[in-house]
Protein backbone atom coordinates (compact mmCIF):
# COMPACT_ATOMS: atom_id res chain seq x y z
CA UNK A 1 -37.69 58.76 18.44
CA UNK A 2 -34.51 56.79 18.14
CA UNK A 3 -32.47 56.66 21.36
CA UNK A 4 -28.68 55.42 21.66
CA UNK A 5 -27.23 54.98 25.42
CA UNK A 6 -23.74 54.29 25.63
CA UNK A 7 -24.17 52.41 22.24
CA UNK A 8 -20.71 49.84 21.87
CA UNK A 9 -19.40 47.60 19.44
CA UNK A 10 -16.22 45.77 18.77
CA UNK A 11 -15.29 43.11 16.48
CA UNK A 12 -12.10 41.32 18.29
CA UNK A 13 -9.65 44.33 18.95
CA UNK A 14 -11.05 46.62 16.74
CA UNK A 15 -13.83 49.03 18.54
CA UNK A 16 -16.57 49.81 15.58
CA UNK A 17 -18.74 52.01 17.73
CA UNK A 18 -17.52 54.13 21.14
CA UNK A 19 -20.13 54.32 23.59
CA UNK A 20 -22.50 56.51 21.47
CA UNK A 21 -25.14 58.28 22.80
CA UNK A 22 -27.84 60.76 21.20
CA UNK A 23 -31.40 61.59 20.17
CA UNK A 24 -32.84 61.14 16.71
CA UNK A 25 -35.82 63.41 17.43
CA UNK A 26 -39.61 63.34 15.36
CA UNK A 27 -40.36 66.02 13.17
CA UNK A 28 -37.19 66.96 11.42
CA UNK A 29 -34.73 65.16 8.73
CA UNK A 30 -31.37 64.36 10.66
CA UNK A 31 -28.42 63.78 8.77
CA UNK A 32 -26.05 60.86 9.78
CA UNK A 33 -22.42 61.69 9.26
CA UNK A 34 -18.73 59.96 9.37
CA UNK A 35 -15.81 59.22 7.07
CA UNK A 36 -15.55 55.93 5.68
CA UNK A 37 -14.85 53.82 8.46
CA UNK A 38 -16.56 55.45 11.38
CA UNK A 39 -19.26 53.53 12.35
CA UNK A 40 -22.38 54.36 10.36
CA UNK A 41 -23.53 51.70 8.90
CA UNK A 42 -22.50 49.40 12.02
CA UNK A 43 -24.32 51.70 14.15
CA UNK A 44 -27.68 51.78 11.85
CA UNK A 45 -27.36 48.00 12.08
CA UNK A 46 -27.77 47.66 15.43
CA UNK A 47 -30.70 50.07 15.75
CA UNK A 48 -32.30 47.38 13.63
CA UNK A 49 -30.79 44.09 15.75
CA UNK A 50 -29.29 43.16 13.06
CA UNK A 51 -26.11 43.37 14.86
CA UNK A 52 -26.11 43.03 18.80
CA UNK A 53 -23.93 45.26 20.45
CA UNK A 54 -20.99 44.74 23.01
CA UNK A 55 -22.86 47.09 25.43
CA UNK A 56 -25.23 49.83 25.62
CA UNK A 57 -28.87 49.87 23.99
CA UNK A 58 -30.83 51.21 21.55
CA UNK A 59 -34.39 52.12 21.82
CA UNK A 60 -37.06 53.02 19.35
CA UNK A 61 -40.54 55.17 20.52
CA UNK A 62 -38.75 53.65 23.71
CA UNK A 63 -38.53 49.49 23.01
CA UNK A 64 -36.22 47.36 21.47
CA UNK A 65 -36.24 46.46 18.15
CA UNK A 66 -36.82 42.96 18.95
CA UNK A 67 -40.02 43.71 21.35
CA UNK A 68 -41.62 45.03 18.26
CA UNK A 69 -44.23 43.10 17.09
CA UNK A 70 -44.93 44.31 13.49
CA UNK A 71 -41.87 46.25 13.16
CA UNK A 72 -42.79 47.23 10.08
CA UNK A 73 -45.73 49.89 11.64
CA UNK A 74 -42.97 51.49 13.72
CA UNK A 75 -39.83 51.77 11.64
CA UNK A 76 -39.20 51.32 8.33
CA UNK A 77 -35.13 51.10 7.00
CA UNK A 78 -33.62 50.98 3.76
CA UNK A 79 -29.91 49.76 4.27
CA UNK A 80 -29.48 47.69 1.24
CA UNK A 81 -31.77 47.70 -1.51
CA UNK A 82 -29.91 44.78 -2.70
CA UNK A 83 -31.62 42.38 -0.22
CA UNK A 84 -35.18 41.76 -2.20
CA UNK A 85 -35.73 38.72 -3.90
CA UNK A 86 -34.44 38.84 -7.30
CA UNK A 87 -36.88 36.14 -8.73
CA UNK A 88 -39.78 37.99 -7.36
CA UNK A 89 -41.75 40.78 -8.84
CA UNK A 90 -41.68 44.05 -7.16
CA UNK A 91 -45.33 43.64 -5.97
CA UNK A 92 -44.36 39.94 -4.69
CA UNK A 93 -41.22 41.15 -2.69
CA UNK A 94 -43.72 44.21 -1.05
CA UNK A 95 -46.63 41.52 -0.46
CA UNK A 96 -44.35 39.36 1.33
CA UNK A 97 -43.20 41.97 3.49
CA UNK A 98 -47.15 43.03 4.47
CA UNK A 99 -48.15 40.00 4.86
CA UNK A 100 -45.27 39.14 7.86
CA UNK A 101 -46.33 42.34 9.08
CA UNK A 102 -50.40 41.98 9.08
CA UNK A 103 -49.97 45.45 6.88
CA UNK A 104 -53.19 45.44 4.16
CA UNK A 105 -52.09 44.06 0.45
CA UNK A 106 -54.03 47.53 -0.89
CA UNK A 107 -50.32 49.05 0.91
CA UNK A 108 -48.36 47.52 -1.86
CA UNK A 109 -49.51 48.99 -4.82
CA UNK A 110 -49.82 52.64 -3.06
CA UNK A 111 -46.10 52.34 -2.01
CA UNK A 112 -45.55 51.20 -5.60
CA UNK A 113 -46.97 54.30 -7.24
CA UNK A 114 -45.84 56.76 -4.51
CA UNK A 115 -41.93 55.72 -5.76
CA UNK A 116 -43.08 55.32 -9.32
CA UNK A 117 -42.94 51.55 -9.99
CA UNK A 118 -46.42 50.65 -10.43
CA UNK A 119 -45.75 50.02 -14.29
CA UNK A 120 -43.05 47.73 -13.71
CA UNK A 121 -44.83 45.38 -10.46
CA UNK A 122 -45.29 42.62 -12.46
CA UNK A 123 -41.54 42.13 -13.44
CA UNK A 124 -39.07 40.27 -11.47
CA UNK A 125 -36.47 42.84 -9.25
CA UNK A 126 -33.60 41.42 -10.62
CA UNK A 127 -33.13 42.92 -13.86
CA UNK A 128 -33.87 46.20 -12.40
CA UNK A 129 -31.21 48.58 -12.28
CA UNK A 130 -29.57 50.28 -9.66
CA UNK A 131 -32.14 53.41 -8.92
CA UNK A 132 -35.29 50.98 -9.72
CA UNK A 133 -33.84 49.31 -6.62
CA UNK A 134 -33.42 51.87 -4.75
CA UNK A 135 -37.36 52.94 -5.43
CA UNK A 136 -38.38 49.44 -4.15
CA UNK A 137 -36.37 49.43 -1.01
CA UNK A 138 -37.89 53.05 -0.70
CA UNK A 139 -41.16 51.86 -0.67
CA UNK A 140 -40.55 48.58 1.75
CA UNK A 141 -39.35 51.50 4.05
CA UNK A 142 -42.76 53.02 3.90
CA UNK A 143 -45.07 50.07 3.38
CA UNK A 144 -45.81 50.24 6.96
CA UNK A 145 -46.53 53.50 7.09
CA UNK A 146 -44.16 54.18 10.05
CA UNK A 147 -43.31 57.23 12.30
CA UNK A 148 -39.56 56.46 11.91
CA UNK A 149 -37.87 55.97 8.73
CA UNK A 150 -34.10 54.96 8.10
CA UNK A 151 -31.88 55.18 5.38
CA UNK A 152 -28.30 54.73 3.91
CA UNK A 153 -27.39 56.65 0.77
CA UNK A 154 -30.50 57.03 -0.46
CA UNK A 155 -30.28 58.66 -3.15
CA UNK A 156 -27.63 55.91 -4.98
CA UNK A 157 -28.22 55.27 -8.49
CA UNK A 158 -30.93 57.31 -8.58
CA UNK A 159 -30.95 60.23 -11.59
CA UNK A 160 -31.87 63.96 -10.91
CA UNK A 161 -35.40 63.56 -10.97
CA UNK A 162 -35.06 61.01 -8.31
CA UNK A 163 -32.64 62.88 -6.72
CA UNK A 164 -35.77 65.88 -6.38
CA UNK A 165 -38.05 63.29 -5.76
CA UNK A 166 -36.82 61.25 -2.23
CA UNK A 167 -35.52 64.82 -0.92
CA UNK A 168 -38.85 65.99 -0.95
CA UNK A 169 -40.09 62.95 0.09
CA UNK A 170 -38.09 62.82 3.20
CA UNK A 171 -38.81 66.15 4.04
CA UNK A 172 -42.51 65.77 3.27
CA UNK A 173 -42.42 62.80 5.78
CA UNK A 174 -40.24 64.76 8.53
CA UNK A 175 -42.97 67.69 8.11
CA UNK A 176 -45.51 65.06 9.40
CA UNK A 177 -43.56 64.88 12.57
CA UNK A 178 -42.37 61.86 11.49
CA UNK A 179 -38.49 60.61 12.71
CA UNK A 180 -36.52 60.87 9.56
CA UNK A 181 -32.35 59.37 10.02
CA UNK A 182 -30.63 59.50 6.36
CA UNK A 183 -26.54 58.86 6.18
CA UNK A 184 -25.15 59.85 3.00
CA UNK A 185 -21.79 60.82 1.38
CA UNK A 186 -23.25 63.39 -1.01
CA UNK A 187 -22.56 66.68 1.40
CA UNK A 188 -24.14 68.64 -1.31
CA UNK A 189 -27.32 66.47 -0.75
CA UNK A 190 -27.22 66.21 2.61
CA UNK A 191 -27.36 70.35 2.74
CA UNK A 192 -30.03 70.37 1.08
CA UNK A 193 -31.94 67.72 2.79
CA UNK A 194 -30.89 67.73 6.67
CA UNK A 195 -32.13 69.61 9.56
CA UNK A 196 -29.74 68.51 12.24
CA UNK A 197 -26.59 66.26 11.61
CA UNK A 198 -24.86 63.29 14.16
CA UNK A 199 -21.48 63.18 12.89
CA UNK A 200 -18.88 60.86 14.15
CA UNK A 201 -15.72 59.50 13.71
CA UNK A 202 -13.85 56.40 14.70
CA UNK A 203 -16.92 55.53 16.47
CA UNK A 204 -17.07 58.55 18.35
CA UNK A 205 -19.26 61.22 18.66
CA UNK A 206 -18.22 64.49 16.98
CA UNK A 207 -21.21 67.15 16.84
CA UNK A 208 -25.22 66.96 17.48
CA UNK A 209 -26.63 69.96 16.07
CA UNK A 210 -27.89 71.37 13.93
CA UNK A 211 -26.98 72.11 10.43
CA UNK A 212 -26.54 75.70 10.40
CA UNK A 213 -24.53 75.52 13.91
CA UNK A 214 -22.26 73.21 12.43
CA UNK A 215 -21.21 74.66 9.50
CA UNK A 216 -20.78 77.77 11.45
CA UNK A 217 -18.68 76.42 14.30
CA UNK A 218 -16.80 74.35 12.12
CA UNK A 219 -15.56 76.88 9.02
CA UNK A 220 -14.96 80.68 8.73
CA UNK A 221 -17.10 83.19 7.49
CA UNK A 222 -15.77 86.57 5.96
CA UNK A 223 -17.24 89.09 3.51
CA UNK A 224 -16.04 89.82 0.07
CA UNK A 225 -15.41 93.26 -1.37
CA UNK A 226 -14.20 94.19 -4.41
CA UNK A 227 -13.87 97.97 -5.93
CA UNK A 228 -12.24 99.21 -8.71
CA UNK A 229 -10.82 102.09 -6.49
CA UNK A 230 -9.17 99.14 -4.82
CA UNK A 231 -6.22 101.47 -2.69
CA UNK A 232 -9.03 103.87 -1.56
CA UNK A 233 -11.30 101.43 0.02
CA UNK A 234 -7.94 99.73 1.87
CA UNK A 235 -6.83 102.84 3.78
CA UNK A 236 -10.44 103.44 4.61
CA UNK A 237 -10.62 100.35 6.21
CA UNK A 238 -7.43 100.50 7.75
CA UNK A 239 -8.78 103.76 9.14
CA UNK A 240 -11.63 102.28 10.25
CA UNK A 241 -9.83 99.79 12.37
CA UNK A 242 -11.11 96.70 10.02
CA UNK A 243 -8.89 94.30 8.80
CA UNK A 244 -8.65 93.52 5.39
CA UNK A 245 -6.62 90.85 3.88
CA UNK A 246 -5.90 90.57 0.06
CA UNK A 247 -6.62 87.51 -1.31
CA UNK A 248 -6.14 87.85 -5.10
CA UNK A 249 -8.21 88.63 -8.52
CA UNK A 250 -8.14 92.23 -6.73
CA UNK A 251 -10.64 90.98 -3.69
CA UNK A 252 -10.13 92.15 0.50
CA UNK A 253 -11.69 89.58 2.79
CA UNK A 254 -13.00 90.95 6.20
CA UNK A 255 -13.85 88.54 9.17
CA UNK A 256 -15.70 89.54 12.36
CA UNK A 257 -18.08 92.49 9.94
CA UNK A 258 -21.21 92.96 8.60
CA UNK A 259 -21.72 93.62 5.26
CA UNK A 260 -24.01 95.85 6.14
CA UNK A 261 -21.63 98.48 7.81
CA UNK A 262 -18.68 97.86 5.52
CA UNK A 263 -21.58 98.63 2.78
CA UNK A 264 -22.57 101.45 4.35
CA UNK A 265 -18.87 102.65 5.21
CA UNK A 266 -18.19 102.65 1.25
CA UNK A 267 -21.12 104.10 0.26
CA UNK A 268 -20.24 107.26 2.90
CA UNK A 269 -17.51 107.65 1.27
CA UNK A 270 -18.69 107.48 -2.18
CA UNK A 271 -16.24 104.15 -2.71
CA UNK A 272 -17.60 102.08 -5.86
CA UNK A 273 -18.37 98.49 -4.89
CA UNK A 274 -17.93 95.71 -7.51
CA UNK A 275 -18.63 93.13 -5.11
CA UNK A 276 -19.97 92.93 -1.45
CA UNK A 277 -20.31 89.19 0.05
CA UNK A 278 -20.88 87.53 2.93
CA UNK A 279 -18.92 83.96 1.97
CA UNK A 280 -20.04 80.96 4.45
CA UNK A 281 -17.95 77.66 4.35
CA UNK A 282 -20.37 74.83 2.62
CA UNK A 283 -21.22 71.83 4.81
CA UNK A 284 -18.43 70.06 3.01
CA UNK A 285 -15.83 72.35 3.92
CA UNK A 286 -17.22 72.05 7.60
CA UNK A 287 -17.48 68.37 7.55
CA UNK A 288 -13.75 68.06 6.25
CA UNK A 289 -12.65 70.49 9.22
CA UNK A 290 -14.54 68.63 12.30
CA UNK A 291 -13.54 65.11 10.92
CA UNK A 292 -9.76 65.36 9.87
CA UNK A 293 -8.40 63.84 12.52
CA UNK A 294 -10.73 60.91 12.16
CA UNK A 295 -9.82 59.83 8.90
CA UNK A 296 -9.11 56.17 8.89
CA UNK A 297 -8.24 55.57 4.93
CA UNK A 298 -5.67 58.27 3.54
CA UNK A 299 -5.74 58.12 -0.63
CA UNK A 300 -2.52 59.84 -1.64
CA UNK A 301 -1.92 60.75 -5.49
CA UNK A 302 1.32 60.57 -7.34
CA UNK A 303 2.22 64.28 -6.70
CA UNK A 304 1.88 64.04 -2.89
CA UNK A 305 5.08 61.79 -3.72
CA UNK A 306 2.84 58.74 -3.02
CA UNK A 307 3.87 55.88 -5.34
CA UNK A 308 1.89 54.22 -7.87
CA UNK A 309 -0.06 51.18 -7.23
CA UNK A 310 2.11 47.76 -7.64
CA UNK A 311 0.70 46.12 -10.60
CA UNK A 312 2.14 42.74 -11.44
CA UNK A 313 1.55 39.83 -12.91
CA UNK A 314 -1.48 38.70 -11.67
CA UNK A 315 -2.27 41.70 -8.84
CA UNK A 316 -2.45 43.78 -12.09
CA UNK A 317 -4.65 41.58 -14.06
CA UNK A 318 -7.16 41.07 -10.73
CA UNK A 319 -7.51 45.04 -11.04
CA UNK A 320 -8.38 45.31 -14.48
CA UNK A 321 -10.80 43.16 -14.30
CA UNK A 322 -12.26 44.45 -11.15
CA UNK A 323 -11.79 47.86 -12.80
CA UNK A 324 -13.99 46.67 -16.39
CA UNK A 325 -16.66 44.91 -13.92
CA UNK A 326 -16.98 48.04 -11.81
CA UNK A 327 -17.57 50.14 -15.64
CA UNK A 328 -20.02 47.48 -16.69
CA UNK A 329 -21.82 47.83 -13.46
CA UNK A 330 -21.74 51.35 -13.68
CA UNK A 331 -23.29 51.44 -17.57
CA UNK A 332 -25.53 49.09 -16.51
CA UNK A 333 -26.90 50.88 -13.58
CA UNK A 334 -28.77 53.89 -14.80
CA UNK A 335 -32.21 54.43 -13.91
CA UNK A 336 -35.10 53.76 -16.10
């Protein structure tokens, strides 16, 4: 278990992280949320001493990072999978690690296989690509074999299969009532993957719950019917004391019903359905309610009467170059 108390961080006038307190409990995948800006990856620093805070603690399975001898046998991160040694080999960067850690060498090439590197150990993790990476920081997370694993987008860089792969892993891991904290920007993912999401904002916490409570108290849910005896099934409802709101494409939205009833309500009165839907916000949707008023970067396009970017000079040139490095990167970064 991961424990924040009061959790506090400022760098000179500007307060990173607001006395934060929660629980990241065993047995369950809990998703780390926030807009750009919030906190996140400050916060996941200090969990890991990397950063000290301004007040307030952190404990893991109830110590400080720092009192942990092997760390690695307790909690195992991946922040930045750009931090191995790039004239290493994958197996070299790994054996390091266990050997700091008193973890058995035999670790290494089991972590290896179980993120699919073992045919490319011998070769040195700087020409690997972004999701190769992303594999090897995966498996310094687990070379310890912790209860508590941490990680920041996770899934960057890696292709669908991966993708498949570390979301079943994670869940696989949190099913062994082991302490699973993932932040990512991919909602979509993140639905898929989380049990239970910390979201917060300007260094603030927003919600601790779980995923299916959040989405709920955070968007509206309505059902969808559609009939091709479109006037009929309106007065009924009127009649019925339901309110039904046209929304277009020849569709009434209902909130506060079943299906079930209005279902049953048609088929009484021999009404034709098309379509009958219960529509639920996704966690996106959700996640954009709860967090718009913590927004700390605003992107405007030209329409919202925004103008364009300055580009002069030299400004201009800095961009395109930055903007033809970022491409190459990009080609450059698939996964093999």
């Amino acid at each position: 278990m991961i424990e924040l108390d009061g959790l506090t961080k400022r760098f000179g006038n500007k307060v990173a992280v607001d006395h934060l307190s929660c629980q990241v409990r065993p047995g369950m995948v809990t998703g780390f949320l926030g807009p750009n800006g919030a906190g996140k990856s400050t916060t996941m620093r200090m969990m890991l001493d990397l950063d000290n805070p301004t007040s307030g603690t952190v404990r893991i399975d109830g110590r400080h990072y720092r009192e942990l001898q092997e760390p690695l046998k307790h909690i195992g991160a991946l922040l930045d999978a750009k931090s191995m040694h790039g004239g290493r080999s994958a197996y070299n960067n790994l054996l390091c690690l266990a050997q700091s850690n008193r973890i058995p060498a035999s670790r290494v090439s089991h972590v290896l296989d179980t993120v699919g590197l073992s045919a490319v150990a011998k070769k040195k993790s700087k020409g690997f690509s972004l999701g190769m990476g992303q594999r090897l920081g995966i498996a310094a997370a687990l070379l310890g074999d912790p209860e508590i694993l941490m990680f920041d987008e996770p899934v960057n860089g890696l292709d669908p299969e991966g993708i498949h792969w570390i979301r079943n892993l994670m869940k696989t891991l949190a099913a062994e009532g082991r302490t699973i904290f993932v932040s990512s920007h991919l909602m979509s993912e993140m639905a898929l993957t989380a049990d239970h999401l910390i979201v917060i904002g300007q260094g603030k916490l927003l919600a601790d719950t779980s995923m299916a409570d959040f989405i709920h108290e955070n968007s509206r849910s309505f059902v969808r019917m559609r009939s091709p005896e479109q006037e009929r099934l309106r007065d009924l409802l009127h009649a019925e004391g339901v309110v039904a709101v046209e929304s277009g494409n020849g569709t009434l939205e209902i909130d506060g019903e079943a299906p079930e009833r209005l279902g049953e309500l048609a088929g009484h009165h021999g009404i034709v359905l098309h379509e009958l839907s219960s529509q639920r916000a996704s966690l996106e949707e959700a996640f954009m309610q709860m967090t718009a008023g913590s927004v700390e970067y605003h992107a405007h396009s030209d329409r919202d009467g925004a103008p364009p970017p300055p580009v002069g000079p030299h400004w201009g040139d800095g961009w395109n170059q930055q903007q033809t490095a970022g491409r190459a990167a990009g080609d450059g970064a698939k996964e093999v």
